[in-house]
Protein backbone atom coordinates (compact mmCIF):
# COMPACT_ATOMS: atom_id res chain seq x y z
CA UNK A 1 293.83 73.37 40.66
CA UNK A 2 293.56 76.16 42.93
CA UNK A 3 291.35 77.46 45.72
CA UNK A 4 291.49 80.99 47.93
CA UNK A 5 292.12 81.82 51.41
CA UNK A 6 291.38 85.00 53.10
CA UNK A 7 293.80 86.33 55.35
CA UNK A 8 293.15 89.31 57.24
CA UNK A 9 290.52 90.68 55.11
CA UNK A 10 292.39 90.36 51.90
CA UNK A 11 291.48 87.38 49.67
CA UNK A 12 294.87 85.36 48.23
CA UNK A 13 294.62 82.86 45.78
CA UNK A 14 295.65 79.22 47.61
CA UNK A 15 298.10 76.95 45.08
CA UNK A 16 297.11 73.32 45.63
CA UNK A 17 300.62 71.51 46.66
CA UNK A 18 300.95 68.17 45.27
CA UNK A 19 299.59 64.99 47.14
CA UNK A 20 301.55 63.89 49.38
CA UNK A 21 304.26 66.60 49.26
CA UNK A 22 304.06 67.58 52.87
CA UNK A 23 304.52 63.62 53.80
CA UNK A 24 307.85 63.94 51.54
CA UNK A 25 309.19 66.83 53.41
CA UNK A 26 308.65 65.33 56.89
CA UNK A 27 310.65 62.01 55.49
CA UNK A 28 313.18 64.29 54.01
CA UNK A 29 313.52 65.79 57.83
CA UNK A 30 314.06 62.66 58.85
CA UNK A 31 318.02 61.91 60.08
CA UNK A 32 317.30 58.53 60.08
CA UNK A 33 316.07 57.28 56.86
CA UNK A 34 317.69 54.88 54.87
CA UNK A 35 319.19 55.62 51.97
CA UNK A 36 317.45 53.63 49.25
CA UNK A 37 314.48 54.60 51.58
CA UNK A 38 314.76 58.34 50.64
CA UNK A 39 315.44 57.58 46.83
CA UNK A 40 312.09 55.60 47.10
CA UNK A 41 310.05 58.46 48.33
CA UNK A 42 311.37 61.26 45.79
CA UNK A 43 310.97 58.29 43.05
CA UNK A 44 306.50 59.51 43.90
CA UNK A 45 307.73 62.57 42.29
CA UNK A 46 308.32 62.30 38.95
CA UNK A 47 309.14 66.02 38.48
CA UNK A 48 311.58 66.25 40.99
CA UNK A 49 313.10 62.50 39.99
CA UNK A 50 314.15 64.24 36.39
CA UNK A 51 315.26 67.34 37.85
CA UNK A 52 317.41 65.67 40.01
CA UNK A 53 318.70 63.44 37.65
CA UNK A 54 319.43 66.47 35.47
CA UNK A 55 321.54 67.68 38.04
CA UNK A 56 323.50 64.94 38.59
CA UNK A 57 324.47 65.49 35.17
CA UNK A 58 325.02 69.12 34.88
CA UNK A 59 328.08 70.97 34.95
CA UNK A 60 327.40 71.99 38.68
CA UNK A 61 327.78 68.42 39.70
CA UNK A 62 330.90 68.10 37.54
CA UNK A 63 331.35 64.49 36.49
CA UNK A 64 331.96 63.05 33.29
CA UNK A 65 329.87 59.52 33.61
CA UNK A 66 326.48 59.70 32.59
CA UNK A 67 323.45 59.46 35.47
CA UNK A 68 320.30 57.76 34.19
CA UNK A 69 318.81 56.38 37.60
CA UNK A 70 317.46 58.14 41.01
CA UNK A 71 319.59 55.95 43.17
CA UNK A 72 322.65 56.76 41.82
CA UNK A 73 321.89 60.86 41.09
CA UNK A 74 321.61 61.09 45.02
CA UNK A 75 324.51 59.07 45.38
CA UNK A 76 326.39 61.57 43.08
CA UNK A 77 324.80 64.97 44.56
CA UNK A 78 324.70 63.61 48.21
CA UNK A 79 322.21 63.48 51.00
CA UNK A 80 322.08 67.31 51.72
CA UNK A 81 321.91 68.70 48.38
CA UNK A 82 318.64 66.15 47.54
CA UNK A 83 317.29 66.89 50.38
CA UNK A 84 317.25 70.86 50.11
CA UNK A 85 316.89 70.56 46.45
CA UNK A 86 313.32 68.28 46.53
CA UNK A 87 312.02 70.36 49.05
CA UNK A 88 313.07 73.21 47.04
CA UNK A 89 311.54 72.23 43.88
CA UNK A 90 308.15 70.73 45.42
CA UNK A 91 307.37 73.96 47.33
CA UNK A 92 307.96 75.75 44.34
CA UNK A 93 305.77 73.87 41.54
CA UNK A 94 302.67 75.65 42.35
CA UNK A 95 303.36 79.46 42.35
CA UNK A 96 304.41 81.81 39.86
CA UNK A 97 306.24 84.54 41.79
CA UNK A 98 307.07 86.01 37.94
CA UNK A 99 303.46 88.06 38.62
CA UNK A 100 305.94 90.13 40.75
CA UNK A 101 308.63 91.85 38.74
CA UNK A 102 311.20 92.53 41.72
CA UNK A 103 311.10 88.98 42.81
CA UNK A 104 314.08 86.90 42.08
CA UNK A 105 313.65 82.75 41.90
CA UNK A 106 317.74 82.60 42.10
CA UNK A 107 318.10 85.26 45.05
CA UNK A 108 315.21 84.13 47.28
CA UNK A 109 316.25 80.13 46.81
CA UNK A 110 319.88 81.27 47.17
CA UNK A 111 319.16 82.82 50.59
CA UNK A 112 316.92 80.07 51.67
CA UNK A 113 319.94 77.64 50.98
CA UNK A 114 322.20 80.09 53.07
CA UNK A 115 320.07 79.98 56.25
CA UNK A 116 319.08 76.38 56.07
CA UNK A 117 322.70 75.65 55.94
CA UNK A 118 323.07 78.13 58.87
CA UNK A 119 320.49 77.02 60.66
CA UNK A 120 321.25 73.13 59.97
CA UNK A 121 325.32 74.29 61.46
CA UNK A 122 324.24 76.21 64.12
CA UNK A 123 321.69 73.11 65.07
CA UNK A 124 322.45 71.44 68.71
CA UNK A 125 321.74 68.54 70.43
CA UNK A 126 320.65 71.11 73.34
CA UNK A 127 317.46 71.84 71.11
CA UNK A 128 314.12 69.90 71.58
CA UNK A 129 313.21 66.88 69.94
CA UNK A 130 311.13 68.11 67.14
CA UNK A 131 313.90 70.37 66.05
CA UNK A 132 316.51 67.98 65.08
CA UNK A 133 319.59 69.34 62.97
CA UNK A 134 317.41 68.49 59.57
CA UNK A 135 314.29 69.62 60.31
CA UNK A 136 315.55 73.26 61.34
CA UNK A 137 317.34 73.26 57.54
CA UNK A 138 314.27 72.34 56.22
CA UNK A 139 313.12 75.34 58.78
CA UNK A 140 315.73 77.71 56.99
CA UNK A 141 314.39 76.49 53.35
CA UNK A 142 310.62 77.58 54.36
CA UNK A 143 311.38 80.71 56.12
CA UNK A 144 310.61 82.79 53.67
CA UNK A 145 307.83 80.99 52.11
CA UNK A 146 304.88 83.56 53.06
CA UNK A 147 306.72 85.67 50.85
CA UNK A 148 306.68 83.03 47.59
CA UNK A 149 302.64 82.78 48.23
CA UNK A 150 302.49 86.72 48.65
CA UNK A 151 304.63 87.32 45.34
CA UNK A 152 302.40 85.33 43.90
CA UNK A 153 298.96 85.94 45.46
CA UNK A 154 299.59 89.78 45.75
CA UNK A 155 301.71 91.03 43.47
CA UNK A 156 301.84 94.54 43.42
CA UNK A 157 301.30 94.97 47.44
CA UNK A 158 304.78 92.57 47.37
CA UNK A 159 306.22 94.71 44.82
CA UNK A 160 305.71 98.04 46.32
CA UNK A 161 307.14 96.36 49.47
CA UNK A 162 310.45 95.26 47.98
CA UNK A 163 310.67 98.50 46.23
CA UNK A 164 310.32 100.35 49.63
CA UNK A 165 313.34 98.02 51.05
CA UNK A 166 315.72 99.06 47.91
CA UNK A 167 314.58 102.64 48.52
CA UNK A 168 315.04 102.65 52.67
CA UNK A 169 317.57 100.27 53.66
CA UNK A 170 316.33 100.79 57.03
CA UNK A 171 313.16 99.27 56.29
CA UNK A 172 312.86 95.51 56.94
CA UNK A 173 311.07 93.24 54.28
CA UNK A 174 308.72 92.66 57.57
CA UNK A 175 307.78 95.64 57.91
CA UNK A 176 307.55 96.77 54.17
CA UNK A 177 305.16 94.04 53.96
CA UNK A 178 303.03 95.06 57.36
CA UNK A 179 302.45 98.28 55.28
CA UNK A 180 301.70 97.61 51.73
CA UNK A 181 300.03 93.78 52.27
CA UNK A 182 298.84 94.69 55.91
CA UNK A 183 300.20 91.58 57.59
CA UNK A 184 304.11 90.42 56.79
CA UNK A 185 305.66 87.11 55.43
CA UNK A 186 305.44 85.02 58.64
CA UNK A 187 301.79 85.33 59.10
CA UNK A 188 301.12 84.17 55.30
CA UNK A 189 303.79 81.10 56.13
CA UNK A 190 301.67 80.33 59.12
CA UNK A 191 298.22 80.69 57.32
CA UNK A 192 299.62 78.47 54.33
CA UNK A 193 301.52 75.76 56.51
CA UNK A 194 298.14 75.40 58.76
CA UNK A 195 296.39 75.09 55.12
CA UNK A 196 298.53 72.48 53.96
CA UNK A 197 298.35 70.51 57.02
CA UNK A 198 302.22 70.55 57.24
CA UNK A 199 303.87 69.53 60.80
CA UNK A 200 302.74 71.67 63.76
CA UNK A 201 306.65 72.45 64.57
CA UNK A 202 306.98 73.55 60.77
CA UNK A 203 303.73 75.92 61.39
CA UNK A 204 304.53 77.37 64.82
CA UNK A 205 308.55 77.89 63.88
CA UNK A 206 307.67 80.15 60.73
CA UNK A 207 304.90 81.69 62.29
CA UNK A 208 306.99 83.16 65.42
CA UNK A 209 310.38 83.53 63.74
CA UNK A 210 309.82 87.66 63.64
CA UNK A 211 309.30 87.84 67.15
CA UNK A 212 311.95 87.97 69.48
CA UNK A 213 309.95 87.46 73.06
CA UNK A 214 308.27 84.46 72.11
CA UNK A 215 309.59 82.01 74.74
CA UNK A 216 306.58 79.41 73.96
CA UNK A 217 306.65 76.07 72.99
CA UNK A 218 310.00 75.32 70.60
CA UNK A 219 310.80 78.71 71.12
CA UNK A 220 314.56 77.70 70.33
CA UNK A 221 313.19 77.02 66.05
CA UNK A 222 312.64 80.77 65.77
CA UNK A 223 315.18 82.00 67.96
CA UNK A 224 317.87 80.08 65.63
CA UNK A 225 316.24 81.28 62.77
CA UNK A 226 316.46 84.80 63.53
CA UNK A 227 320.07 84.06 64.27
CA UNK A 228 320.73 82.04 61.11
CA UNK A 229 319.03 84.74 59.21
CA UNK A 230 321.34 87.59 60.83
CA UNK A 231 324.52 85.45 60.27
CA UNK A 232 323.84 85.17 55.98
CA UNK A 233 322.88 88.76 56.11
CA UNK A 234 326.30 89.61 57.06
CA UNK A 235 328.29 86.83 54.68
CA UNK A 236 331.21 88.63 52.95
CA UNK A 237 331.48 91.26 55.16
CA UNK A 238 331.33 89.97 58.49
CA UNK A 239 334.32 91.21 61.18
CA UNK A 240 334.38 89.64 65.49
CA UNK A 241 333.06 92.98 66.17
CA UNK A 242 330.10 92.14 64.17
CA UNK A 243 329.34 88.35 65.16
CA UNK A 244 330.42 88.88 68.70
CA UNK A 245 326.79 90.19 69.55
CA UNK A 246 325.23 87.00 68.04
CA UNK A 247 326.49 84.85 70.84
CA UNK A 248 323.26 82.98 72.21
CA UNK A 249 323.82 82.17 76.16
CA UNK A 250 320.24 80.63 75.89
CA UNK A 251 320.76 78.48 72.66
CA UNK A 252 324.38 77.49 74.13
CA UNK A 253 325.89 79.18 70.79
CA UNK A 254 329.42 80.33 71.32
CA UNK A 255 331.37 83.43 69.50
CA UNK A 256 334.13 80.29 68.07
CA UNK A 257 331.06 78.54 67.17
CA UNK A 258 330.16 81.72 65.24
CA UNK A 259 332.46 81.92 64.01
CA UNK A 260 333.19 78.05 62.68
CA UNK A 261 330.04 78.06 60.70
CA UNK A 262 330.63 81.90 59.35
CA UNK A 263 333.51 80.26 57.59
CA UNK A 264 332.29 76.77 56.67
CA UNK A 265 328.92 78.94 55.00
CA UNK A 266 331.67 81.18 53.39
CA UNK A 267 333.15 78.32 51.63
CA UNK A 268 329.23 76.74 50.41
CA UNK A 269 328.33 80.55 49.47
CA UNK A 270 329.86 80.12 45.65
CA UNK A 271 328.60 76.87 45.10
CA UNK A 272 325.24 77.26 46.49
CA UNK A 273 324.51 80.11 44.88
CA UNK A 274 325.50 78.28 41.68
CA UNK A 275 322.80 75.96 42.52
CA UNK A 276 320.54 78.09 43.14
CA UNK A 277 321.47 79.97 38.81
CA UNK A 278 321.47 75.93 37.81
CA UNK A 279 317.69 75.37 39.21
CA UNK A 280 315.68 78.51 39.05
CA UNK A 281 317.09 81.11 36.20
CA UNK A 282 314.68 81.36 34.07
């Protein structure tokens, strides 16, 4: 089932997300819930229950006993992985970014992974309450989600755009967008959160996360994002001189703190980005 929602003038067709899905991602946020709780609530899903049991037995998870139950494929994956990999998979289920030739499942699900984990490291008890440690990784997971909806929705505008950023590497994906959709990726993330009725932090977070002088409410969600976001763009090749100016006085982020995560996220790159291949190649 799907609907439409015009955004700016231009009409985008509106995927229906699955009943109850945004109530699952605010319990996956959650650093309190149980863990038989949390197997309980995926268990509503039974797409993401197989997939997840799949996992558990694939060759990325790397065990020779069998899986057969939900319980003990989260047991075997851990708390992080089902938790980025069920958001993962139930914000995915109802577009089909393949209408847009240049748009990779395995890159863009890749980078989300990168940032949520950067954004999850970076996290500190100096941030609001809404923006615990797991809800700004489910923040990095999302960030990029007006882009899934555009790939979708408005295909060749989001493939001209991508093609200008291969073309002009001086060209952000922003601002590619801004000129061949006529609004970028964080405007479509807030029009589709506000849609789906997911969490007002979720909503205000992705809709602000391009703009570096927003100091309004939970300003600190978009501020970490950008910084998370800056941090995977420069994984493999990063040198002090080059993380030294991400040092946030106002976020209470360090240059050794930096540089801590740089390495930790240098270690998950391989393995995340074989997650990435093991869920979405085609």
């Amino acid at each position: 089932m799907t609907d439409a929602l015009t955004l700016q003038g231009k009409t985008l067709r509106l995927p229906v997300i699955s009943p109850g899905a945004a109530t699952l991602m605010q319990q996956l946020s959650d650093d309190t819930i149980p863990f038989d709780q949390l197997a309980a609530v995926i268990e509503r899903f039974p797409t993401i229950t197989a997939r997840l049991i799949a996992l558990a037995n694939s060759a990325w998870a790397g065990s020779a006993r069998e899986v057969t139950n939900l319980p003990d494929a989260c047991t075997r994956l851990g708390f992080n992985v089902v938790r980025s990999t069920s958001i993962a998979l139930i914000v995915s289920a109802p577009f089909n970014p393949n209408r847009c030739p240049l748009f990779s499942p395995v890159q863009y699900w890749r980078d989300s992974m990168l940032i949520a984990e950067a954004a999850f490291g970076l996290s500190s008890n100096q941030l609001p309450e809404p923006l615990c440690d797991q809800t700004m990784r489910t923040m990095g997971l999302l960030h990029n989600l007006g882009l899934l909806w555009l790939a979708d929705s408005m295909p060749e505008e989001t493939q001209a755009a991508l093609t200008l950023t291969l073309e002009d590497s001086g060209i952000s994906l922003s601002e590619a967008l801004i000129r061949t959709c006529g609004f970028d990726y964080a405007v479509a993330a807030e029009a589709l959160c506000t849609t789906w009725q997911l969490p007002d932090a979720i909503t205000r977070v992705l809709a602000h996360q391009n703009d570096p002088h927003y100091r309004d409410d939970l300003w600190q969600g978009p501020e970490l994002l950008r910084l998370s976001k800056a941090m995977i763009k420069q994984l493999g090749e990063a040198t002090p001189d080059s993380l030294t100016p991400l040092e946030n006085d106002a976020l209470g982020i360090s240059f050794s703190d930096l540089r801590a995560e740089y390495r930790r996220l240098e270690k998950l790159h391989p393995r995340i980005n074989e997650l990435a291949s093991t869920l979405f190649l085609a």
